[in-house]
C-alpha atoms as a PDB file:
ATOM      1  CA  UNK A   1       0.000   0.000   0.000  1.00  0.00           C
ATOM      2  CA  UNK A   2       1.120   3.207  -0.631  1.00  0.00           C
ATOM      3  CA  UNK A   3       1.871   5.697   1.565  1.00  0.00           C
ATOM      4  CA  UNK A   4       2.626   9.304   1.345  1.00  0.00           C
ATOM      5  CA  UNK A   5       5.720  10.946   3.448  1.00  0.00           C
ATOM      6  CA  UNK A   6       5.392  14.509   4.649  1.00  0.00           C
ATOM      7  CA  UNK A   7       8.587  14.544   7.013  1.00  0.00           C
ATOM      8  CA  UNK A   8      11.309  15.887   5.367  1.00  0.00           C
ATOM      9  CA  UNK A   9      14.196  13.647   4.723  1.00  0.00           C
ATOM     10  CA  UNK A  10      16.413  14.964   7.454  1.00  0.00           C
ATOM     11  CA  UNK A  11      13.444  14.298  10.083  1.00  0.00           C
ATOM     12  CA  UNK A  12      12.817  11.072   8.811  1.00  0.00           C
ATOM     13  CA  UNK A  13      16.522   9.236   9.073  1.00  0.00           C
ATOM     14  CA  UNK A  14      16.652  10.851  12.501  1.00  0.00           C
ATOM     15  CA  UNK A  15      13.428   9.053  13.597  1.00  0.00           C
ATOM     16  CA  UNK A  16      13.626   5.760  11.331  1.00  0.00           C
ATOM     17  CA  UNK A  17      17.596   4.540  12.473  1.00  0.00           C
ATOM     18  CA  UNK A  18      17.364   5.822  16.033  1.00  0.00           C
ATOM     19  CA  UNK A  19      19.024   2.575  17.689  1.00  0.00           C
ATOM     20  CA  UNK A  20      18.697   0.519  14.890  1.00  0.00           C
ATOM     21  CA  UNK A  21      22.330  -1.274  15.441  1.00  0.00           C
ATOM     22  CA  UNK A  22      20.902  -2.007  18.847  1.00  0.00           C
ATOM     23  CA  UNK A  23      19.478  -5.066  20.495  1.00  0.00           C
ATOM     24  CA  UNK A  24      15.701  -4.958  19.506  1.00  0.00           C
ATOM     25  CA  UNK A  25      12.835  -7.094  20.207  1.00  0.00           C
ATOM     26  CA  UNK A  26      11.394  -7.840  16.517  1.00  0.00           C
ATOM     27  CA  UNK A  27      10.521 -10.813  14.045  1.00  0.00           C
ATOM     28  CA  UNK A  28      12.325 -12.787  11.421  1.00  0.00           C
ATOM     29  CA  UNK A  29      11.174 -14.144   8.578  1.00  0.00           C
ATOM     30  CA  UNK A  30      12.947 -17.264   7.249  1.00  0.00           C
ATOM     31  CA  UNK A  31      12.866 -18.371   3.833  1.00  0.00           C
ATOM     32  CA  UNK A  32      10.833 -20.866   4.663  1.00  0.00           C
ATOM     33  CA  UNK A  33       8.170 -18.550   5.472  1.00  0.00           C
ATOM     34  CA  UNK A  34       8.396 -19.610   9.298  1.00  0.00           C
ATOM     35  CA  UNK A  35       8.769 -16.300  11.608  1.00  0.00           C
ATOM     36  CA  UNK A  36      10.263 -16.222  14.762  1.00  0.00           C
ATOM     37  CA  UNK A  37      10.410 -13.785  17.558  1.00  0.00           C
ATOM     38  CA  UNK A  38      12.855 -12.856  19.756  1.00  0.00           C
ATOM     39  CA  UNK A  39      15.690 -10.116  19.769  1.00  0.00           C
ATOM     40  CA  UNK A  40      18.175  -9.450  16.889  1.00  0.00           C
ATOM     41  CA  UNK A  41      21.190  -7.162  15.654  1.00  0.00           C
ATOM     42  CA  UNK A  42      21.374  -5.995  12.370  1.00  0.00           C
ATOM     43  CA  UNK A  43      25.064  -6.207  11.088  1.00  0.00           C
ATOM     44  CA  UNK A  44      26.654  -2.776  10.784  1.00  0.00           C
ATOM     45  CA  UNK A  45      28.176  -1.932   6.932  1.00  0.00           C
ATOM     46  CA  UNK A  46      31.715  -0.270   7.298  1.00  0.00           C
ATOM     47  CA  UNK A  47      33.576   0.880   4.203  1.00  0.00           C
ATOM     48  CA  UNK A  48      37.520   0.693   4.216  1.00  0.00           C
ATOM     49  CA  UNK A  49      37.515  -2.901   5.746  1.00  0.00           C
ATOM     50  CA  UNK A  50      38.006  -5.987   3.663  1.00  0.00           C
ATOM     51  CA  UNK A  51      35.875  -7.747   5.359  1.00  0.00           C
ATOM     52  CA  UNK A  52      32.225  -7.401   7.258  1.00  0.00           C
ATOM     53  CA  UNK A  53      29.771  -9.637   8.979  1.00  0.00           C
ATOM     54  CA  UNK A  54      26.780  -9.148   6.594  1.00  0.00           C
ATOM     55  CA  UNK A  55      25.196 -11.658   8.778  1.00  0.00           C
ATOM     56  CA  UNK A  56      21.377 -10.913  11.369  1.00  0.00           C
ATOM     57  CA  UNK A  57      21.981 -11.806  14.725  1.00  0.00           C
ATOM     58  CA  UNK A  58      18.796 -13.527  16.903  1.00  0.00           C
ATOM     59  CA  UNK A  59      18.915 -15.133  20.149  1.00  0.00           C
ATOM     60  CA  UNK A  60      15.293 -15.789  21.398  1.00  0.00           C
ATOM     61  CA  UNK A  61      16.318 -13.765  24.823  1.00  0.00           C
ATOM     62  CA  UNK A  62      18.974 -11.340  25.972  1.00  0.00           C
ATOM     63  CA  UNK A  63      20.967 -14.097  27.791  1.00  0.00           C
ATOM     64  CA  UNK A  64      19.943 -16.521  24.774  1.00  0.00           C
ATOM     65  CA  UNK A  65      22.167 -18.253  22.133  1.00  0.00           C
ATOM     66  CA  UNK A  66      23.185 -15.843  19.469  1.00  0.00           C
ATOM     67  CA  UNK A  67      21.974 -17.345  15.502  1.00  0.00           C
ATOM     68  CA  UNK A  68      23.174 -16.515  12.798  1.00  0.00           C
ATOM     69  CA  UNK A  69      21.370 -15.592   9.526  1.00  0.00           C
ATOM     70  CA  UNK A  70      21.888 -14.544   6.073  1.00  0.00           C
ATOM     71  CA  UNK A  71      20.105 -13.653   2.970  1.00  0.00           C
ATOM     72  CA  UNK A  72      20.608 -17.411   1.873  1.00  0.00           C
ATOM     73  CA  UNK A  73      18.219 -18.577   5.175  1.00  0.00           C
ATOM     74  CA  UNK A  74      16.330 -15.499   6.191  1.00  0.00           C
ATOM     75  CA  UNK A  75      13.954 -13.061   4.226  1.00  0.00           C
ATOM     76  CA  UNK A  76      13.052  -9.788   6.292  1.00  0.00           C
ATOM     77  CA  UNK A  77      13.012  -8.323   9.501  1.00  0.00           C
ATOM     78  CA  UNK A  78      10.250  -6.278  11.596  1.00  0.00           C
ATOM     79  CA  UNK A  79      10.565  -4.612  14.382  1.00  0.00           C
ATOM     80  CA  UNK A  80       8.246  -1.572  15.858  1.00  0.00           C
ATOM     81  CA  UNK A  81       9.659   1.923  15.472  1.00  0.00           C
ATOM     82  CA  UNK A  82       8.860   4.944  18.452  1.00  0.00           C
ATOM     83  CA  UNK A  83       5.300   5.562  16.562  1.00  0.00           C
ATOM     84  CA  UNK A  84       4.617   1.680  17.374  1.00  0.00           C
ATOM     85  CA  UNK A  85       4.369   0.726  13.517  1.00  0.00           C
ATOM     86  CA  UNK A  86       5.929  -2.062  11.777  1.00  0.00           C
ATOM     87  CA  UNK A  87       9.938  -1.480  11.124  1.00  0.00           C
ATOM     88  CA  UNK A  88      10.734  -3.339   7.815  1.00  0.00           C
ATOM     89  CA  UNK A  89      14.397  -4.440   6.831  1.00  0.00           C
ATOM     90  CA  UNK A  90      14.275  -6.520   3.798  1.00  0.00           C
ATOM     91  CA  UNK A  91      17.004  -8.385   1.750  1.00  0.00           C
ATOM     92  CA  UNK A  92      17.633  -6.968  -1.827  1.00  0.00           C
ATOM     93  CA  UNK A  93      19.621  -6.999  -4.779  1.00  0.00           C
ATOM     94  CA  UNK A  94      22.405  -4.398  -5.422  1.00  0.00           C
ATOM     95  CA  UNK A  95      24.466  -6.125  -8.519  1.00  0.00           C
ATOM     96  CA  UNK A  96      24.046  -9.565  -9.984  1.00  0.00           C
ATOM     97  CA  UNK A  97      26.343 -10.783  -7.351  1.00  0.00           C
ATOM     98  CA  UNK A  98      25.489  -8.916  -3.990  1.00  0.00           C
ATOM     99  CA  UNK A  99      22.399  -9.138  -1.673  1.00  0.00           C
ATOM    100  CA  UNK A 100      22.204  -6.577   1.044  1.00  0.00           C
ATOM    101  CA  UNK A 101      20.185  -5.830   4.054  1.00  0.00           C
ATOM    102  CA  UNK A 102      18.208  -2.866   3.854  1.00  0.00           C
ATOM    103  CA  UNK A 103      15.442  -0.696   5.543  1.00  0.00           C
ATOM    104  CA  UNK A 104      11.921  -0.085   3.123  1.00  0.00           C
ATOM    105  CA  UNK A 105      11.162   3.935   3.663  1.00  0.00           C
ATOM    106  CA  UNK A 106       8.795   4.260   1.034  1.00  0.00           C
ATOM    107  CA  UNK A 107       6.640   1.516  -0.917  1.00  0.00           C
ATOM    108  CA  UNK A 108       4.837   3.315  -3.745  1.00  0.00           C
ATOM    109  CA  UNK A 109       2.728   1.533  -7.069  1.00  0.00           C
ATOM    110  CA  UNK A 110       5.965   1.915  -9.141  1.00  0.00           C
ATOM    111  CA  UNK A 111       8.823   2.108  -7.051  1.00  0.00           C
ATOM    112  CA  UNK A 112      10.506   1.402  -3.825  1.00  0.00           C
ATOM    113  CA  UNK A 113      12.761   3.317  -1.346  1.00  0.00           C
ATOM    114  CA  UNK A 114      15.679   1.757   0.457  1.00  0.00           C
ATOM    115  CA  UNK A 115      18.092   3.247   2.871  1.00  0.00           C
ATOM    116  CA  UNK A 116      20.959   2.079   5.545  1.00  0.00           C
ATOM    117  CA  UNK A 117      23.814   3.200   7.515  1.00  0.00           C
ATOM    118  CA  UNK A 118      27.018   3.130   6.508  1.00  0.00           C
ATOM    119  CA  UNK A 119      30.395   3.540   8.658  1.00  0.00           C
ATOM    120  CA  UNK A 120      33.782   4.281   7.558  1.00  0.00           C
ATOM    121  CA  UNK A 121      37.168   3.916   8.230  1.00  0.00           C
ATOM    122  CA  UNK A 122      38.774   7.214   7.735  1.00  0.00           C
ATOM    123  CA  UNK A 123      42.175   6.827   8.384  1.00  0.00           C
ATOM    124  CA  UNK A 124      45.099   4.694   9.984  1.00  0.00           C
ATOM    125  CA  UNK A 125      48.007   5.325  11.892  1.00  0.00           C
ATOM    126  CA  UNK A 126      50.746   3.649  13.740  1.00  0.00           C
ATOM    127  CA  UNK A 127      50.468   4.014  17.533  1.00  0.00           C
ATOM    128  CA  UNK A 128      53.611   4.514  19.821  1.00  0.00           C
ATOM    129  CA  UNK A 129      53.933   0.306  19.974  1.00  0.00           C
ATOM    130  CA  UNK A 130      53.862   0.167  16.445  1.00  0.00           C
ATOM    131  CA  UNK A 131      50.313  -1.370  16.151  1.00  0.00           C
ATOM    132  CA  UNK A 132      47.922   0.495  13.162  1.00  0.00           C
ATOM    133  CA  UNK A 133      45.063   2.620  14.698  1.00  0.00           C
ATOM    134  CA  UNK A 134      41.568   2.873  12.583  1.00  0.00           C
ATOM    135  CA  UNK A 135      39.783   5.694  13.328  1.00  0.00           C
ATOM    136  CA  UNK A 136      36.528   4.763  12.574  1.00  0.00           C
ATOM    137  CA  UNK A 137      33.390   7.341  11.532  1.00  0.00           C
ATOM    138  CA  UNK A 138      30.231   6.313  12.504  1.00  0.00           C
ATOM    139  CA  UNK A 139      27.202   8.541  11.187  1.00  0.00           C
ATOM    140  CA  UNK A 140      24.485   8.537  13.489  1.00  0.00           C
ATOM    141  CA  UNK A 141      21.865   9.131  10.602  1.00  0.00           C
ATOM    142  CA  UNK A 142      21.009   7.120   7.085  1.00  0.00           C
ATOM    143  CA  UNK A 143      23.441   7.924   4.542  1.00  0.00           C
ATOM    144  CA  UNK A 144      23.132   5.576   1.861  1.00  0.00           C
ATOM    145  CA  UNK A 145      19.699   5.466  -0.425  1.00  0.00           C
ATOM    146  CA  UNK A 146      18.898   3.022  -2.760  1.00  0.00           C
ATOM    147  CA  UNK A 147      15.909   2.615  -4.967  1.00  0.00           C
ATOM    148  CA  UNK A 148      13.975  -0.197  -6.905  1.00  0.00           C
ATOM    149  CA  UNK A 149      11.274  -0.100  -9.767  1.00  0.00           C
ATOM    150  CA  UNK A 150       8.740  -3.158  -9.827  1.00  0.00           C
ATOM    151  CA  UNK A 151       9.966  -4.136 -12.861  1.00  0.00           C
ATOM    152  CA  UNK A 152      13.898  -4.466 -11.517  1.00  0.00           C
ATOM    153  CA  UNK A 153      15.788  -7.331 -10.467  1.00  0.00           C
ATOM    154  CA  UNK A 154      18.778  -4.843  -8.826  1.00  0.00           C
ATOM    155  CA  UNK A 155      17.847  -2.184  -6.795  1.00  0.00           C
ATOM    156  CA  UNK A 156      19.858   1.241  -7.981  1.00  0.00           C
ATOM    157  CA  UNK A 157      22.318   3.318  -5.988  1.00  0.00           C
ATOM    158  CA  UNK A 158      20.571   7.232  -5.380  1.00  0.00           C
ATOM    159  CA  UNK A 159      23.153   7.815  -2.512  1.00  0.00           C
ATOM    160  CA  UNK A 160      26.342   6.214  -1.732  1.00  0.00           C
ATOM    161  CA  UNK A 161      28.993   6.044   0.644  1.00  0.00           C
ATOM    162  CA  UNK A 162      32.446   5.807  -1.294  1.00  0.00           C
ATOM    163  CA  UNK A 163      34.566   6.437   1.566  1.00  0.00           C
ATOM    164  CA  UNK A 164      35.618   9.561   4.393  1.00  0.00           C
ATOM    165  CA  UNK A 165      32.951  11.805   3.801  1.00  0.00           C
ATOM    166  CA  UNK A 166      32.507  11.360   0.423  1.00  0.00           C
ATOM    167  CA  UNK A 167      29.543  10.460  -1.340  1.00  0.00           C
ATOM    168  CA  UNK A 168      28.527   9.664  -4.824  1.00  0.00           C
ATOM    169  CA  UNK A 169      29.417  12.469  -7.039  1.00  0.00           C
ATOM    170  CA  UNK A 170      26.524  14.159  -8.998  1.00  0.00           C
ATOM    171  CA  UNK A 171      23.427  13.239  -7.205  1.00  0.00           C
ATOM    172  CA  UNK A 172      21.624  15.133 -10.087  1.00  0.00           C
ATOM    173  CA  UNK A 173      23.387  13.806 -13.121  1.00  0.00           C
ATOM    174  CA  UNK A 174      22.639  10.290 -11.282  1.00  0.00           C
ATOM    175  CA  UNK A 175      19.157  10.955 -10.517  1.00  0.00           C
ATOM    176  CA  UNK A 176      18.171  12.435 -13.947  1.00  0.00           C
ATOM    177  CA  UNK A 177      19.591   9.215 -15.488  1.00  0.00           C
ATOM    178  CA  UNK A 178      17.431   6.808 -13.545  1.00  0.00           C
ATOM    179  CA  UNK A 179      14.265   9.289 -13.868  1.00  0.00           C
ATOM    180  CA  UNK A 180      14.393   9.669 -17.487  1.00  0.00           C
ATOM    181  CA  UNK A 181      11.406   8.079 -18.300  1.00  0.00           C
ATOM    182  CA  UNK A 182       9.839  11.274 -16.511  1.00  0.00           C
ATOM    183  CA  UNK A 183      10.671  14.277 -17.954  1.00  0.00           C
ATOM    184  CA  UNK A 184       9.174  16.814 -15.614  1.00  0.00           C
ATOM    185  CA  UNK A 185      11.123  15.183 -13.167  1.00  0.00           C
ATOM    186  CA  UNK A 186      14.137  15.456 -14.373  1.00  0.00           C
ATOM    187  CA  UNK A 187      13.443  19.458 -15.176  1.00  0.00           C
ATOM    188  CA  UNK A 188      13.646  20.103 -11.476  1.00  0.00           C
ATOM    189  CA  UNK A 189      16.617  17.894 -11.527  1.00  0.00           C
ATOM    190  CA  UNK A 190      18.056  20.333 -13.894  1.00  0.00           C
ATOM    191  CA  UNK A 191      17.461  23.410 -12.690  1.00  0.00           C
ATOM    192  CA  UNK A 192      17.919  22.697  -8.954  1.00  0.00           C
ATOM    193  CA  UNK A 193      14.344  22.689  -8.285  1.00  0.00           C
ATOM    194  CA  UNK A 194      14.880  19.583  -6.151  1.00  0.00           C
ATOM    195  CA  UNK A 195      17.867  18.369  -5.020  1.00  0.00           C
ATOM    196  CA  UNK A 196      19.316  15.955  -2.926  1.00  0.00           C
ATOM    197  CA  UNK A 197      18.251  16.562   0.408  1.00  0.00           C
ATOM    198  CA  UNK A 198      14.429  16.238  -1.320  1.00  0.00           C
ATOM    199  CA  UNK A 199      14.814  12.806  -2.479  1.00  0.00           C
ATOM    200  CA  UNK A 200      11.609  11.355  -0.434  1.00  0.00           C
ATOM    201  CA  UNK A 201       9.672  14.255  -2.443  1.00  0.00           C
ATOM    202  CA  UNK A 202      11.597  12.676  -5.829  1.00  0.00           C
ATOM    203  CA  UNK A 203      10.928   9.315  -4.945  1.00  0.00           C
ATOM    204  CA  UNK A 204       6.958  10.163  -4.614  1.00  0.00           C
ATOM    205  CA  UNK A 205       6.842  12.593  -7.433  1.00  0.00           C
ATOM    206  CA  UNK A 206       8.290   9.908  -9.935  1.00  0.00           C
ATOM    207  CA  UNK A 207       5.706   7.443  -8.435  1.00  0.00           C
ATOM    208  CA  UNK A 208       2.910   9.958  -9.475  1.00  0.00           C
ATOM    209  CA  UNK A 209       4.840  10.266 -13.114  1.00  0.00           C
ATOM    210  CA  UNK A 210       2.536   9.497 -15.711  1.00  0.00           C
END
């Protein structure tokens, strides 16, 4: 169902990933369709580091068991967010080769909205024992932005981490590309009339595109 956003997009990633990284009470659905409840940990993305655990953590109780699940074994997540609605992180496609763990902002008839946190290693240096430091930046907001058509098997990159501080270069050449097929669009694109920090109102004005 669709649903129509009025927060602005600064608002909203300060309300929707408020703990998120946390411990939280929710349900997972396995690829079996089976759900379980309990609490689980949502792995945290960091750029710079070779490697990352892209894996959900559940145990059914604070002092439970920790489980481990993936994309291969587990479908979605839901938890309740502070205006007691359902929370939904969902599995999807970024490339032909990578699945990735996501949070659904907006579900509209044509298109979807996807968004996460990323962290980063900024920089290394040697300490006084010799041993490499990380200094790692953590945002506390969502920074990357992804979005899906129905008709798409990979979801598209709006907003991207690609390392310290840096994002994906031209938001607007970017966007314009992906919005093509709505010209009007892509006029406010051009001439600044939206920008990046209005991408919710992007997202649901392409939606509306006819």
């Amino acid at each position: 169902m669709k649903f129509r956003i009025i927060f602005s997009l600064f608002l909203l990633t300060h309300i929707s990933s408020y703990g998120q990284y946390d411990w939280k009470y929710g349900e997972l659905v396995l690829k079996n369709n089976d759900t379980i409840k309990g609490f689980i940990q949502i792995p945290m993305i960091s750029r710079g580091t070779l490697t990352n655990s892209k894996k959900i953590k559940f145990k059914e109780n604070l002092e439970g068991k920790i489980t481990r699940y993936d994309h291969t074994s587990a479908n979605k997540l839901i938890f309740k967010d502070l205006n007691n609605e359902n929370s939904l992180f969902e599995y999807i496609r970024t490339s032909p080769s990578k699945v990735q763990l996501f949070k659904r902002i907006y579900t509209g008839n044509k298109i979807r909205l996807y968004a996460r946190m990323v962290s980063d290693v900024s920089h290394s240096h040697p300490d006084a024992n010799g041993f490499v430091q990380k200094t790692v930046w953590r945002p506390s907001d969502f920074n990357e932005y992804y979005a899906q058509r129905k008709y798409e098997r990979n979801a598209t990159a709006l907003i991207k981490v690609m390392g310290p501080f840096v994002f994906q270069k031209s938001f607007s050449k970017n966007a314009m590309k992906y919005f093509a097929d709505c010209p009007d669009l892509v006029a406010k694109l051009k001439n600044r009339t939206l920008k990046e920090s209005d991408l919710l109102s992007i997202i649901q004005e392409y939606d509306e595109c006819e």
